[in-house]
Protein backbone atom coordinates (compact mmCIF):
# COMPACT_ATOMS: atom_id res chain seq x y z
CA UNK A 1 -29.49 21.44 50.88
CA UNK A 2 -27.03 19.15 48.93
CA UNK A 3 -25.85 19.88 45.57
CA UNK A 4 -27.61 17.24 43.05
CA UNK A 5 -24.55 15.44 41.87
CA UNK A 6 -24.98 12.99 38.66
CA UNK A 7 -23.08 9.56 38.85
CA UNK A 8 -21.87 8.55 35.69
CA UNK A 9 -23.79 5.30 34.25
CA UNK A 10 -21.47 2.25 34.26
CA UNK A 11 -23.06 0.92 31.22
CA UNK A 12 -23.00 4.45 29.02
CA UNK A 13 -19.67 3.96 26.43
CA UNK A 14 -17.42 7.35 26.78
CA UNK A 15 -15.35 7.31 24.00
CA UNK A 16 -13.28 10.23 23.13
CA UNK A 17 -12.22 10.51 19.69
CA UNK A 18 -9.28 11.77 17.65
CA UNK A 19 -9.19 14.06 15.24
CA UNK A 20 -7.83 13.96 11.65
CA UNK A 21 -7.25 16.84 8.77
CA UNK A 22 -10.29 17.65 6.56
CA UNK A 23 -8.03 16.33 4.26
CA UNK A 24 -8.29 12.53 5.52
CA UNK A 25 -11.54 13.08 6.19
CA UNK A 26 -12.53 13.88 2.50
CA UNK A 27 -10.72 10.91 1.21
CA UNK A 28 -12.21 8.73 3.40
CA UNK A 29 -15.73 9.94 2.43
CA UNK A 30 -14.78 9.52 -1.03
CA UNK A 31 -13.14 6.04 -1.21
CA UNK A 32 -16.56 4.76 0.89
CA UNK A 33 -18.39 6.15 -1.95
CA UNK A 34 -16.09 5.08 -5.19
CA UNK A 35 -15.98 1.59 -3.26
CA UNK A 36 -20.20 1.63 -3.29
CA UNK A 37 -20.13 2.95 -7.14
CA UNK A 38 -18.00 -0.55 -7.62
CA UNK A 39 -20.47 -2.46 -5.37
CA UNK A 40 -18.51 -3.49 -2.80
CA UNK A 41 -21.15 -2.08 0.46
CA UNK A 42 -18.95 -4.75 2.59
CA UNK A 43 -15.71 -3.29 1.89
CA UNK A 44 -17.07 0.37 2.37
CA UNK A 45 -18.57 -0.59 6.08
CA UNK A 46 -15.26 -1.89 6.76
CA UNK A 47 -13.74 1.45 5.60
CA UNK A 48 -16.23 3.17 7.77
CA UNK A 49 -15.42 0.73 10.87
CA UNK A 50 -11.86 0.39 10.52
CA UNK A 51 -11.64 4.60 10.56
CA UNK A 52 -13.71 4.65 13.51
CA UNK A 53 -11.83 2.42 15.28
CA UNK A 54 -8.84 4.16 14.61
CA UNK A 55 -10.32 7.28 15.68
CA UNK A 56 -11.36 5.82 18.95
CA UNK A 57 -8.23 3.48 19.83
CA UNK A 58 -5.31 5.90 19.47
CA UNK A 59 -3.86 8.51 22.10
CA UNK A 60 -2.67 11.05 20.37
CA UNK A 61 -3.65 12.99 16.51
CA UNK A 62 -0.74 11.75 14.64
CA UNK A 63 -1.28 8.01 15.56
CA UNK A 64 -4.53 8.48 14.75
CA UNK A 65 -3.85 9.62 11.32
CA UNK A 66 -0.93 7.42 10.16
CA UNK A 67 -3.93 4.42 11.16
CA UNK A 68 -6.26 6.29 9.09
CA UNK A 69 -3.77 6.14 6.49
CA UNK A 70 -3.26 2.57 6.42
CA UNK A 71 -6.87 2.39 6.31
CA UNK A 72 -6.60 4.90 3.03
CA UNK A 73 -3.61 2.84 1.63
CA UNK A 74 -5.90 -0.71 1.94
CA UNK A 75 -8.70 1.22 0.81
CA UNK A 76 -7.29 2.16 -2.31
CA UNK A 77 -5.76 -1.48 -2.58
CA UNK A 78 -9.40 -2.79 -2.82
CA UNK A 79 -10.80 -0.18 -5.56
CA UNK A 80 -7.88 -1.15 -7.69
CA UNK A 81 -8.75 -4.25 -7.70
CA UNK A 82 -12.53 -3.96 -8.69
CA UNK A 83 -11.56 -1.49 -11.50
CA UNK A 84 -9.14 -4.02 -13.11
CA UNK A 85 -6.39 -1.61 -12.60
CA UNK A 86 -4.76 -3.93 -9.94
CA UNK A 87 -4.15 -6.36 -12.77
CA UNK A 88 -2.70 -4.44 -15.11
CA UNK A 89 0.05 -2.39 -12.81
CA UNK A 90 0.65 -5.80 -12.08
CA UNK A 91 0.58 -7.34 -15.82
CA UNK A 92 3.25 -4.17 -16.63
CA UNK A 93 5.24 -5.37 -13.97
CA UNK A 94 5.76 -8.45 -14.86
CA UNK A 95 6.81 -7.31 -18.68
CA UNK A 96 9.16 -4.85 -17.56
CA UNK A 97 10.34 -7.94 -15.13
CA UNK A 98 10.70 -10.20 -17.67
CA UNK A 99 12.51 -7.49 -20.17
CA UNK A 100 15.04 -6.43 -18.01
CA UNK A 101 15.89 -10.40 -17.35
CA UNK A 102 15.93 -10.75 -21.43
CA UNK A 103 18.24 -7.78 -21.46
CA UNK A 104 20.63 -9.15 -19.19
CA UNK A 105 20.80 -12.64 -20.97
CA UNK A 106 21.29 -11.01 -23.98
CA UNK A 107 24.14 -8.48 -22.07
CA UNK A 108 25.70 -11.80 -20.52
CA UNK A 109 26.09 -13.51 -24.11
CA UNK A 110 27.45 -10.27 -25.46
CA UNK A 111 29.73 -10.47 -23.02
CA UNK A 112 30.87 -14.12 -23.34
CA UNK A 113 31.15 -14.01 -27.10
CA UNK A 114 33.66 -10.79 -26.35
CA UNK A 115 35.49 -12.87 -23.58
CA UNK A 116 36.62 -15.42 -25.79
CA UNK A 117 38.22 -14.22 -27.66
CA UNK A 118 40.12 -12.37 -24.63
CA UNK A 119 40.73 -15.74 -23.60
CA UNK A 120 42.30 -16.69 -26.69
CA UNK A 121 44.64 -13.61 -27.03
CA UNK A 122 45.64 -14.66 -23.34
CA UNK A 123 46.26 -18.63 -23.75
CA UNK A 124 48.35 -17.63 -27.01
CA UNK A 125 50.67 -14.80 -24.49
CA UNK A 126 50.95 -17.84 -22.22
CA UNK A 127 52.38 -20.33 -24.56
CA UNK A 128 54.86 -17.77 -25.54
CA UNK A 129 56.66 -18.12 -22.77
């Protein structure tokens, strides 16, 4: 009598998935939900897709997480912007841009004032000899 051997279905998708910490895991689950608090269902099923693709496409654990981690880093990109935090990191940026330029101007007239008269100390020396 012959063994009863199964052949594999052609059409049945094998995928064999990485895994990540509980760690990534949690903060995935989380940002899908803070991005559904905000309303944003599209961006959360793109969370959810672009993990499990990650999970699916890489070889080896530590690929696998630093793609889940990009997924984290856009992820978090998103909610800041649909809290209005985005804005105003980037608002404070701009001030503290726009300071430090004011402080240099302000340095760079100091200094020009002061390096006249060096300059006139200097042209007198010259004519002395």
């Amino acid at each position: 009598m012959e063994a009863a051997t199964e052949t594999p279905d052609p059409f049945e998708k094998r995928v064999s998935l990485q895994r990540i910490s509980p760690q990534l895991e949690h903060e995935i689950i989380l940002l899908i939900f803070q991005l559904r608090d905000l309303g944003d269902v599209a961006a959360s099923e793109k969370v959810r897709i672009a993990t499990r693709k990650a999970l699916e496409n890489t070889a080896t654990r530590e690929n696998a997480e630093e793609e889940v981690n990009y997924v984290i880093k856009k992820a978090k990109k998103k909610i800041s912007k649909l809290d209005g935090s985005y804005e105003r990191i980037k608002r404070r940026k701009l001030e503290k841009r726009e300071e430090a330029m004011q402080r240099a101007s302000k340095f760079i007239d100091a200094s020009a004032s002061e390096g006249d008269d060096d300059e006139e100390v200097e042209t007198e020396n010259e004519s002395d000899y």
